[in-house]
PDB file of N, CA and C in Angstrom:
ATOM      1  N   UNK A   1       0.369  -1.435   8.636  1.00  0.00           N
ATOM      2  CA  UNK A   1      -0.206  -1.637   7.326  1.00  0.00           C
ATOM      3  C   UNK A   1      -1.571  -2.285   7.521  1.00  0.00           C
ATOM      4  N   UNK A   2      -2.161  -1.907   6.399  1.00  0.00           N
ATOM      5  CA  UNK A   2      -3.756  -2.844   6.472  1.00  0.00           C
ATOM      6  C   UNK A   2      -4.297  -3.269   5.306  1.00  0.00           C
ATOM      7  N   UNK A   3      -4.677  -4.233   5.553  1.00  0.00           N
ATOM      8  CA  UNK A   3      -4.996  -4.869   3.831  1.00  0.00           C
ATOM      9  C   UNK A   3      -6.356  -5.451   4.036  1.00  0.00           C
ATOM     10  N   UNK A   4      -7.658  -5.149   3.065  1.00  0.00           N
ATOM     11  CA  UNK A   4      -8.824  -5.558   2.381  1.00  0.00           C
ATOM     12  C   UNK A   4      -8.511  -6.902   1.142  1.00  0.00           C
ATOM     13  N   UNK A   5      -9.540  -7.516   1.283  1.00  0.00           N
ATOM     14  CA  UNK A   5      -9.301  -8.301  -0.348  1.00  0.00           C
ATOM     15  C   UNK A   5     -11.062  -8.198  -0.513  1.00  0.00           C
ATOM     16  N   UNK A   6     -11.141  -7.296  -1.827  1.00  0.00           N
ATOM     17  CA  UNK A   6     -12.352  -7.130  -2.165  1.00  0.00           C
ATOM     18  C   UNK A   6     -12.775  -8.155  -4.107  1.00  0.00           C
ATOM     19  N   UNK A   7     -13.543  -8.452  -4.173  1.00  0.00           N
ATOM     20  CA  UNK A   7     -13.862  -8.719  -5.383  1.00  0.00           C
ATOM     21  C   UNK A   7     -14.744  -8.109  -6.763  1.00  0.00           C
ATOM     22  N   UNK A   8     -13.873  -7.729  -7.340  1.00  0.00           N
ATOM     23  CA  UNK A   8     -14.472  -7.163  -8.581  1.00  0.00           C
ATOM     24  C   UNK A   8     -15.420  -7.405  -9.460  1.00  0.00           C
ATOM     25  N   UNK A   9     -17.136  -6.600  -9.175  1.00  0.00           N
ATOM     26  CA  UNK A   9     -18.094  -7.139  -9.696  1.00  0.00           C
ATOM     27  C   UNK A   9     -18.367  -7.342 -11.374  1.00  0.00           C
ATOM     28  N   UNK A  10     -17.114  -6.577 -11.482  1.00  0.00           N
ATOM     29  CA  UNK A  10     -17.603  -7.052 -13.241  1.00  0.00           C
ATOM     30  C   UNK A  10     -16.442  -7.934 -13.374  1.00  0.00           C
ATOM     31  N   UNK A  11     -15.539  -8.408 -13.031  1.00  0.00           N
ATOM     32  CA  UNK A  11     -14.203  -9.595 -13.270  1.00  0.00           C
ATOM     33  C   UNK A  11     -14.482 -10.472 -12.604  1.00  0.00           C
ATOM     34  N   UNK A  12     -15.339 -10.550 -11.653  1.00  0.00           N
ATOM     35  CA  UNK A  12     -15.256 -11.136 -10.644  1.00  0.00           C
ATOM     36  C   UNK A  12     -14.131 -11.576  -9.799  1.00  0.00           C
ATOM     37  N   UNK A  13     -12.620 -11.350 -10.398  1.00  0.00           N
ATOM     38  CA  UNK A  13     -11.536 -11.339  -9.607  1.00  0.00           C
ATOM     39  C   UNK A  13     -11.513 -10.949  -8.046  1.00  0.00           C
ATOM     40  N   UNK A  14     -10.826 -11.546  -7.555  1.00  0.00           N
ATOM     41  CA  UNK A  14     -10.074 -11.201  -6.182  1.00  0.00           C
ATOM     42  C   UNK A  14      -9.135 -10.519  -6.110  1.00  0.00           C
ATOM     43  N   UNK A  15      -9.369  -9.375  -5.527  1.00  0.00           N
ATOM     44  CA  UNK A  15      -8.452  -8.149  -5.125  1.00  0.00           C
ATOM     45  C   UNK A  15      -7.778  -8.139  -4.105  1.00  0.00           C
ATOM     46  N   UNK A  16      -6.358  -8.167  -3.629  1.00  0.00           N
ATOM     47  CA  UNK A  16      -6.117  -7.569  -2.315  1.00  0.00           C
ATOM     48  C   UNK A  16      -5.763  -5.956  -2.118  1.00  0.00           C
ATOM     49  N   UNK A  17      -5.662  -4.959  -1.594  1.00  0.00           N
ATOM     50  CA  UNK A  17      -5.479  -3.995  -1.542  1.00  0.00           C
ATOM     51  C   UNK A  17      -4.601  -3.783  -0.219  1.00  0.00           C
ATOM     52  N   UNK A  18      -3.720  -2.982   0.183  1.00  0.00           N
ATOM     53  CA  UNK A  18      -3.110  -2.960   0.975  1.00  0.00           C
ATOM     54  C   UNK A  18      -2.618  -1.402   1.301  1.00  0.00           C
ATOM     55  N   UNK A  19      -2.442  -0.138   2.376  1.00  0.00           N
ATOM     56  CA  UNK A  19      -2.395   1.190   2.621  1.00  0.00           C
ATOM     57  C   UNK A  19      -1.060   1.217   3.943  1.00  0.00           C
ATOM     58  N   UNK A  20      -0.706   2.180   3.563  1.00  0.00           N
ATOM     59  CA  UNK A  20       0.755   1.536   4.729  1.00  0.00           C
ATOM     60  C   UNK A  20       1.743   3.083   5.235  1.00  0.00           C
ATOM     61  N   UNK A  21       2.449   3.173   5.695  1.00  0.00           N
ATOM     62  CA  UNK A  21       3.880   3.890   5.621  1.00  0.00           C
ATOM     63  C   UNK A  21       4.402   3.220   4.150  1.00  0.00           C
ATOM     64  N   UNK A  22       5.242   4.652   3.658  1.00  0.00           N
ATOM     65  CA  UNK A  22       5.850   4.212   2.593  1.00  0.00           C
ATOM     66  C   UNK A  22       6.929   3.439   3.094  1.00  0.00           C
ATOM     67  N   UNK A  23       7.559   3.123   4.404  1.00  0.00           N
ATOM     68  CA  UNK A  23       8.694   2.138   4.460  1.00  0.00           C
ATOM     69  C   UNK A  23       8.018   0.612   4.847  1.00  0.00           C
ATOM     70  N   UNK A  24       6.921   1.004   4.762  1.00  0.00           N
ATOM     71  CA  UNK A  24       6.202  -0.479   5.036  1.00  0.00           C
ATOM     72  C   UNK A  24       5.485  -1.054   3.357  1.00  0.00           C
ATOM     73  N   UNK A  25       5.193  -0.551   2.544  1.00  0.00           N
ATOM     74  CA  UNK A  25       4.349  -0.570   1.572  1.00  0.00           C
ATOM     75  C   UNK A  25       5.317  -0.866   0.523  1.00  0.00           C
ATOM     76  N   UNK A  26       6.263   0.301   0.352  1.00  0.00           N
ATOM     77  CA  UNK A  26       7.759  -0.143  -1.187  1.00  0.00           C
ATOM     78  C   UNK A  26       8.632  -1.300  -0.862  1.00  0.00           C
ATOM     79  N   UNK A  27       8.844  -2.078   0.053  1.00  0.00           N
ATOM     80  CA  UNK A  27       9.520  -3.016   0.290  1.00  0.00           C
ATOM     81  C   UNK A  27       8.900  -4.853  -0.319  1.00  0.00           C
ATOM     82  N   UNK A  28       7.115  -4.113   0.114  1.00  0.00           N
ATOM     83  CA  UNK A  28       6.270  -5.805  -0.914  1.00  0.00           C
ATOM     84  C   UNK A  28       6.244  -5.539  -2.223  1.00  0.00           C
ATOM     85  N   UNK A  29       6.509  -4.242  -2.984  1.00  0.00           N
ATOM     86  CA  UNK A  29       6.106  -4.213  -3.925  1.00  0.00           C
ATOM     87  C   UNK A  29       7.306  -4.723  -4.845  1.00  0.00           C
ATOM     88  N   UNK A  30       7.034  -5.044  -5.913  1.00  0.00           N
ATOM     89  CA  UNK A  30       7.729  -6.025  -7.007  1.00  0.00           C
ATOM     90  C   UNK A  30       7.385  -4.898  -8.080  1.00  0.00           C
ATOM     91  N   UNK A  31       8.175  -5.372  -9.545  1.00  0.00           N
ATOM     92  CA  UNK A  31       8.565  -4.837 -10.351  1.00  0.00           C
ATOM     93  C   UNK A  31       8.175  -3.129 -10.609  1.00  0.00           C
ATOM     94  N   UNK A  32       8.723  -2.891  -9.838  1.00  0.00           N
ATOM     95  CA  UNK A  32       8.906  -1.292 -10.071  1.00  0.00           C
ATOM     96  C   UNK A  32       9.466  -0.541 -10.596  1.00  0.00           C
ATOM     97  N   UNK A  33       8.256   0.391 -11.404  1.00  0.00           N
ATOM     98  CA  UNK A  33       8.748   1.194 -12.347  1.00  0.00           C
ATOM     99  C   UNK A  33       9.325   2.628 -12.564  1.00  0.00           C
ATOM    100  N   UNK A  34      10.181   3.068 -13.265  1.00  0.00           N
ATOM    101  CA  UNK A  34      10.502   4.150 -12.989  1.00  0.00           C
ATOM    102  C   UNK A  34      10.190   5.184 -12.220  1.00  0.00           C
ATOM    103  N   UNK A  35       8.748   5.484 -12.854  1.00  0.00           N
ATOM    104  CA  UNK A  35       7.590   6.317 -12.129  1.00  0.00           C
ATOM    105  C   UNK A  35       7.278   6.043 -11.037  1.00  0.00           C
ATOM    106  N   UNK A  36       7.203   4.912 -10.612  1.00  0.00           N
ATOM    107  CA  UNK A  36       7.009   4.164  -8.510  1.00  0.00           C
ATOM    108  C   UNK A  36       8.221   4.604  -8.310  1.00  0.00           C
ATOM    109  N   UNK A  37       9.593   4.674  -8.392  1.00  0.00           N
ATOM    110  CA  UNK A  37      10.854   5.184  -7.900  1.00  0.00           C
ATOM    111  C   UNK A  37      11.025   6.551  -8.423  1.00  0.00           C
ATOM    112  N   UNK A  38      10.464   7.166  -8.803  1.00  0.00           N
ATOM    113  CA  UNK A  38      10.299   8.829  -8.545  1.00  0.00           C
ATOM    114  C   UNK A  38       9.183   8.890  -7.329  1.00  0.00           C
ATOM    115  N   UNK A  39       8.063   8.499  -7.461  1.00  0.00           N
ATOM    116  CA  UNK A  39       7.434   8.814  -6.491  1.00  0.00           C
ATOM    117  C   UNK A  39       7.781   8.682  -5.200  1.00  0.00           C
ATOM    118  N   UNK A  40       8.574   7.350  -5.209  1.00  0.00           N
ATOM    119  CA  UNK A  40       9.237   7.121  -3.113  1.00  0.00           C
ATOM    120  C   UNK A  40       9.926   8.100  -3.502  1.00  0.00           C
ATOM    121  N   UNK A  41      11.093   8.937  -4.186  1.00  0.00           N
ATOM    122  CA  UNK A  41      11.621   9.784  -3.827  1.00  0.00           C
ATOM    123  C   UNK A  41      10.724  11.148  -3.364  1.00  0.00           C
ATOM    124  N   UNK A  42       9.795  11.251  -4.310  1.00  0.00           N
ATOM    125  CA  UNK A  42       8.470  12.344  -3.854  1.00  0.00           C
ATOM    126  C   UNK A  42       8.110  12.271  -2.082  1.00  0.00           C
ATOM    127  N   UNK A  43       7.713  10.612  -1.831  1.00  0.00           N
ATOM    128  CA  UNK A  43       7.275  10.499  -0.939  1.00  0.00           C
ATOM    129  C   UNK A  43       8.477  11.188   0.523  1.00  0.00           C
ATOM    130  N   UNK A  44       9.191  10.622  -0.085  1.00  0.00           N
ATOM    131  CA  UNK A  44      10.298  10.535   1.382  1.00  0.00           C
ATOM    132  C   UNK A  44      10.922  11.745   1.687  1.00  0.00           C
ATOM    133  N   UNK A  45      10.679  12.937   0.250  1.00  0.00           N
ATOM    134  CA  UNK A  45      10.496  14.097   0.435  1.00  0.00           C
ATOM    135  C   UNK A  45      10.227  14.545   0.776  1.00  0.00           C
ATOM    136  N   UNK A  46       8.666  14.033   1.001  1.00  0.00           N
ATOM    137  CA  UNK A  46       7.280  14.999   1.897  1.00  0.00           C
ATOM    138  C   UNK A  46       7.144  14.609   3.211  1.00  0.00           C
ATOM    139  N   UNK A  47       7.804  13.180   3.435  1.00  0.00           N
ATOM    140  CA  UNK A  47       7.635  12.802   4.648  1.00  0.00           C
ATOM    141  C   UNK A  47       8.248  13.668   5.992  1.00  0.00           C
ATOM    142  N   UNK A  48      10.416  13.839   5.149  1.00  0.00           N
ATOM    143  CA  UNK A  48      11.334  14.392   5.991  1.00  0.00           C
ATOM    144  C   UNK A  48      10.330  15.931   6.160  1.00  0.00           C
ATOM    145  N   UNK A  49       9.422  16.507   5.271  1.00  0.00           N
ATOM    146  CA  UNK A  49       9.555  18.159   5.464  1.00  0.00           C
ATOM    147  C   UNK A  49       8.249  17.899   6.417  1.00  0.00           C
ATOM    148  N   UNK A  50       7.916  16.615   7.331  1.00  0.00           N
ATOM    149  CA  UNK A  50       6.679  16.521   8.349  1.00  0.00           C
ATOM    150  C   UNK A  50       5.438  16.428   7.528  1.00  0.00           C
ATOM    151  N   UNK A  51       4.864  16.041   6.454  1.00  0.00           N
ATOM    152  CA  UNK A  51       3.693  15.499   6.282  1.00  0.00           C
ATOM    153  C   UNK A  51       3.528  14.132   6.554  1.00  0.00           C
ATOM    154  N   UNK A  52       2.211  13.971   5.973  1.00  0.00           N
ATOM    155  CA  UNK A  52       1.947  12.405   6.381  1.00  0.00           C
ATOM    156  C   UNK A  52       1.541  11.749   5.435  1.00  0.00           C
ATOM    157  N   UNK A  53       2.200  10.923   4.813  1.00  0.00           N
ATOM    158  CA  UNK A  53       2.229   9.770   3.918  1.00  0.00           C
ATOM    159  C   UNK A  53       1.745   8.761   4.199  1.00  0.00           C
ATOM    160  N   UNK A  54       0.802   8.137   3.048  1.00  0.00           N
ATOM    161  CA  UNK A  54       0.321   6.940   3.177  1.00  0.00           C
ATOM    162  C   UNK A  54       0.308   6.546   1.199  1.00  0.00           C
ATOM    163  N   UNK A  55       0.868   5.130   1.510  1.00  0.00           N
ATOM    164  CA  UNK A  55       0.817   4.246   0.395  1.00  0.00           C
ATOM    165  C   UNK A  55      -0.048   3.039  -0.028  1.00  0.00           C
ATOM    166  N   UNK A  56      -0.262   3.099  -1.273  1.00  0.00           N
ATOM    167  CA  UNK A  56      -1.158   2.062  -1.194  1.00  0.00           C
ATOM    168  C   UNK A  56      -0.719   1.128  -2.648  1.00  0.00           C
ATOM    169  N   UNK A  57      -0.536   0.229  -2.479  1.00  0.00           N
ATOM    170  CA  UNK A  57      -0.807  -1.340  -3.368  1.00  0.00           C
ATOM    171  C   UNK A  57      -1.498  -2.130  -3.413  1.00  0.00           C
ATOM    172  N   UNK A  58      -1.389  -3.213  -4.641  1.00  0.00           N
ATOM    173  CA  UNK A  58      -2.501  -4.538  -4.902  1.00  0.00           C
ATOM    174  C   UNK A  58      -2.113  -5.175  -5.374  1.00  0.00           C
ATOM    175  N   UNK A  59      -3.039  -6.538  -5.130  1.00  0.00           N
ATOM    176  CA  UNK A  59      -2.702  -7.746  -6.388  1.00  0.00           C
ATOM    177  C   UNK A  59      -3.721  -8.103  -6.652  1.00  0.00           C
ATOM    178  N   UNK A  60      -3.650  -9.314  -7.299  1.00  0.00           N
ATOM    179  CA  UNK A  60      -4.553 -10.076  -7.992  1.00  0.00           C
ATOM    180  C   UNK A  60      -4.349 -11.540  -6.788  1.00  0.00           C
ATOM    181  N   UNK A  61      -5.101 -11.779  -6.243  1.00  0.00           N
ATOM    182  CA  UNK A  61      -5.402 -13.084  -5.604  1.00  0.00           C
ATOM    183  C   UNK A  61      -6.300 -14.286  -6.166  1.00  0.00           C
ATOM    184  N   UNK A  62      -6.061 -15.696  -5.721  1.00  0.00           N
ATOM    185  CA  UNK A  62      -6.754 -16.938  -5.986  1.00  0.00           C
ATOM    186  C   UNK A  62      -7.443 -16.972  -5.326  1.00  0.00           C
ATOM    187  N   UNK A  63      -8.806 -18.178  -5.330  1.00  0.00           N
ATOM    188  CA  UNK A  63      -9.246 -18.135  -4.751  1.00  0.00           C
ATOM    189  C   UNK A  63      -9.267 -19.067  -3.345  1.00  0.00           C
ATOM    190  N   UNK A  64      -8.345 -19.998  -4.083  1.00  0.00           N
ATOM    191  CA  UNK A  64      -7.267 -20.938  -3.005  1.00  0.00           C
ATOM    192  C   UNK A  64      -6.797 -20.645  -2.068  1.00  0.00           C
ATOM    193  N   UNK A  65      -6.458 -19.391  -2.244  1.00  0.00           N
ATOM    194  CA  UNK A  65      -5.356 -19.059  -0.782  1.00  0.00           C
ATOM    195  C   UNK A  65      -6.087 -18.915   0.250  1.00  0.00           C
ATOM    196  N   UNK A  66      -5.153 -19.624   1.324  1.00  0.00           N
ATOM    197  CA  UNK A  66      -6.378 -19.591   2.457  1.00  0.00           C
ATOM    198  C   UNK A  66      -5.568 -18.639   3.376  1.00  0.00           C
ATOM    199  N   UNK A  67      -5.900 -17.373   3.456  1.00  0.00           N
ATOM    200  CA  UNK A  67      -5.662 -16.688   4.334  1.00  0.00           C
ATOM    201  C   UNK A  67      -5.634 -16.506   5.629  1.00  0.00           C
ATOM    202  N   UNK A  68      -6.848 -17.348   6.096  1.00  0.00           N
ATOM    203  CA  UNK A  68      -6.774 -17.352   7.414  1.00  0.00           C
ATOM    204  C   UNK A  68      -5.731 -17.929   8.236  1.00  0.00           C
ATOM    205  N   UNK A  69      -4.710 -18.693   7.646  1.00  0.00           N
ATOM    206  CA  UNK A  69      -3.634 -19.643   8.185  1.00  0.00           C
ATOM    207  C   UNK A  69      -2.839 -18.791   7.565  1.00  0.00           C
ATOM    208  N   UNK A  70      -2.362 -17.868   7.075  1.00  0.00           N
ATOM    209  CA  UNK A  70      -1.118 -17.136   6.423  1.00  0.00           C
ATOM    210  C   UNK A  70      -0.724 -15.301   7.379  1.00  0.00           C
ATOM    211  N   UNK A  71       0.090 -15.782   7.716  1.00  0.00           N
ATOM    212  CA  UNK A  71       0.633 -14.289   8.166  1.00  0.00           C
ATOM    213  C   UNK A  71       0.192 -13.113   7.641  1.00  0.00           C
ATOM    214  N   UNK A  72       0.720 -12.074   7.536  1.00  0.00           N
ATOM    215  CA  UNK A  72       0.964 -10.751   6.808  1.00  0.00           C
ATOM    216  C   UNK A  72       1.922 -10.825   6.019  1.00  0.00           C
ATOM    217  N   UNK A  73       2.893 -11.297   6.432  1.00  0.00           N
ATOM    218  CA  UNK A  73       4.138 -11.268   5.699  1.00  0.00           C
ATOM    219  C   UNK A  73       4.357 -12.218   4.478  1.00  0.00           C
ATOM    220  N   UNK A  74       3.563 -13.516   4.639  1.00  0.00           N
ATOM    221  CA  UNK A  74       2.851 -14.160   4.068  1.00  0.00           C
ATOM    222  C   UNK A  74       2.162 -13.609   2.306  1.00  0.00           C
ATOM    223  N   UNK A  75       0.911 -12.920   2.884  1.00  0.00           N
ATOM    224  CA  UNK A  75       0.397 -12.290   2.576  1.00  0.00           C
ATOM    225  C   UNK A  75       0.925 -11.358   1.792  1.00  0.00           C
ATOM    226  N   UNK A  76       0.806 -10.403   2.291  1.00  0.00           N
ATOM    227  CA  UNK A  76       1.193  -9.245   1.957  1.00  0.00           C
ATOM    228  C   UNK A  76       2.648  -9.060   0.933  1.00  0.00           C
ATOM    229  N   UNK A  77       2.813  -9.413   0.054  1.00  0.00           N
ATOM    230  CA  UNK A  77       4.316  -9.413  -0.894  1.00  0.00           C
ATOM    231  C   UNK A  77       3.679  -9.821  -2.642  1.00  0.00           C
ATOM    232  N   UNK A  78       4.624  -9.403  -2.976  1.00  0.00           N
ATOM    233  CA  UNK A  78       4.274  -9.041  -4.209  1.00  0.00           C
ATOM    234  C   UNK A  78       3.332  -8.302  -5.158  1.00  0.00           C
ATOM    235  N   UNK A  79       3.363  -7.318  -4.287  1.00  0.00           N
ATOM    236  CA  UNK A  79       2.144  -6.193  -4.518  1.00  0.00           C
ATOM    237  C   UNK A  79       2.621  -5.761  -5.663  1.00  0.00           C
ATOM    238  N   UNK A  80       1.422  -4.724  -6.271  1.00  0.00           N
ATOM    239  CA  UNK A  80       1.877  -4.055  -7.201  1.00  0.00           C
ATOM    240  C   UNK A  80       1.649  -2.396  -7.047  1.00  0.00           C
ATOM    241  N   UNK A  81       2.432  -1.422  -6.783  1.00  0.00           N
ATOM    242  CA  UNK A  81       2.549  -0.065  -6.197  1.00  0.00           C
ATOM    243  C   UNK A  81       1.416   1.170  -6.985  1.00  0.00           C
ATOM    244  N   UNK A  82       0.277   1.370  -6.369  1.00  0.00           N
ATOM    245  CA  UNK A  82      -0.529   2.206  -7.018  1.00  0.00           C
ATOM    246  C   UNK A  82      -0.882   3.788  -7.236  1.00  0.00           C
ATOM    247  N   UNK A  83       0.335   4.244  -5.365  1.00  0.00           N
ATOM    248  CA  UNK A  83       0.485   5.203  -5.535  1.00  0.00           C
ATOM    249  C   UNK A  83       0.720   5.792  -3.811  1.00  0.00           C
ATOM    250  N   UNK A  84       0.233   7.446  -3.723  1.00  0.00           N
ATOM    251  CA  UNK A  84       0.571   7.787  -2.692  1.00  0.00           C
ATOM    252  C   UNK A  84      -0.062   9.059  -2.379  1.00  0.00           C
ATOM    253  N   UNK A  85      -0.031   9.403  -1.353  1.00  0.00           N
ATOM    254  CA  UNK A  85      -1.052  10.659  -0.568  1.00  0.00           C
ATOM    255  C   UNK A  85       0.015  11.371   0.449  1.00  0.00           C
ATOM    256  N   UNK A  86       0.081  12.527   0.526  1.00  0.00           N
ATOM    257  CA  UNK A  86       0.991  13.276   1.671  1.00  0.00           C
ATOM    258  C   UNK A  86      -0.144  14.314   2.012  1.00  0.00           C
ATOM    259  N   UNK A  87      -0.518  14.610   3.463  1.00  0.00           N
ATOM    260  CA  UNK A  87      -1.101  15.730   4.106  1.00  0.00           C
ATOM    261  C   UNK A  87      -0.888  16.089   5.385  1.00  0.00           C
ATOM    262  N   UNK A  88      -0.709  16.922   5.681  1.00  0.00           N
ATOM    263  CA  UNK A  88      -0.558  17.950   6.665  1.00  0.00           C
ATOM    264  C   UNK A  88      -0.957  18.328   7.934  1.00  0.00           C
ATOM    265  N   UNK A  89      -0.345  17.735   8.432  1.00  0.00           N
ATOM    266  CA  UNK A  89      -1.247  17.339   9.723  1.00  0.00           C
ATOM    267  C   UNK A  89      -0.905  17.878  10.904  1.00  0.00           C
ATOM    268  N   UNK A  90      -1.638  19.214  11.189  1.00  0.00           N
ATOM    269  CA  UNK A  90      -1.255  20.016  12.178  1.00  0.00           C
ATOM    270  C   UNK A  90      -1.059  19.764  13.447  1.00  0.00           C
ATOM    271  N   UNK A  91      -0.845  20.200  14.484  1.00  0.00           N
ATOM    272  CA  UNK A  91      -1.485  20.123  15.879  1.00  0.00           C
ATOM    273  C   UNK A  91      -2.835  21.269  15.830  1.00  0.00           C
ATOM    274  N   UNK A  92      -3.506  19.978  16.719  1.00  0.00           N
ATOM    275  CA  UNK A  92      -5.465  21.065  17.163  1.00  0.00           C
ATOM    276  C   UNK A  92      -4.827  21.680  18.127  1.00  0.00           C
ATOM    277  N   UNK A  93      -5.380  22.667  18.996  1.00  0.00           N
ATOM    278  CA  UNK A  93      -5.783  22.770  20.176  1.00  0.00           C
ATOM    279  C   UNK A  93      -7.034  21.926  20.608  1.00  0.00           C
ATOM    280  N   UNK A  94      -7.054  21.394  21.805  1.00  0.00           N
ATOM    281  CA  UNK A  94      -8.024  20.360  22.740  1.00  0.00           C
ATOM    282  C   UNK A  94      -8.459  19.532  21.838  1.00  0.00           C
ATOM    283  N   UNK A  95      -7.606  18.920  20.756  1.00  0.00           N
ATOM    284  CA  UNK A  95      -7.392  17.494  20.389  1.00  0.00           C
ATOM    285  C   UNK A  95      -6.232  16.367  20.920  1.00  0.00           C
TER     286      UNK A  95
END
């Protein structure tokens, strides 16, 4: 998984953003909605038939938190689930 925390120039809020495996990504996320539990089923669909999935979530961060002393695991929880990407990812030749 990998996570950015960017800040929003017109809120000026603190963003974290976070992109993952869907078995890494649906497990931080919190209150999930119907529509996020159709989609892991979408996802895990596309995954078994060999595409490649990637998920992505966010929150809203303070400006307190001091990250640099906090894990991932830490970190990273209580996301909120924004969505998902599946593509196809062949074998090259002389890649």
């Amino acid at each position: 998984m990998m996570s950015i925390i960017v800040r929003d120039e017109i809120t000026g809020k603190l963003l974290m953003f976070v992109k993952g495996a869907d078995t890494s990504v649906f497990p931080i996320c919190k209150d999930m909605t119907e529509q996020d539990k159709e989609t892991y089923k979408h996802v895990d669909y596309l995954a078994k038939k060999g595409l490649r999935t990637l998920c992505f979530a966010m929150k809203e961060v303070s400006e307190g938190e001091d990250f640099e002393n906090m894990t991932a695991a830490e970190a990273e929880r209580d996301m909120t689930f924004l969505g998902a990407t599946a593509v196809e990812d062949l074998l090259q030749n002389e890649v």
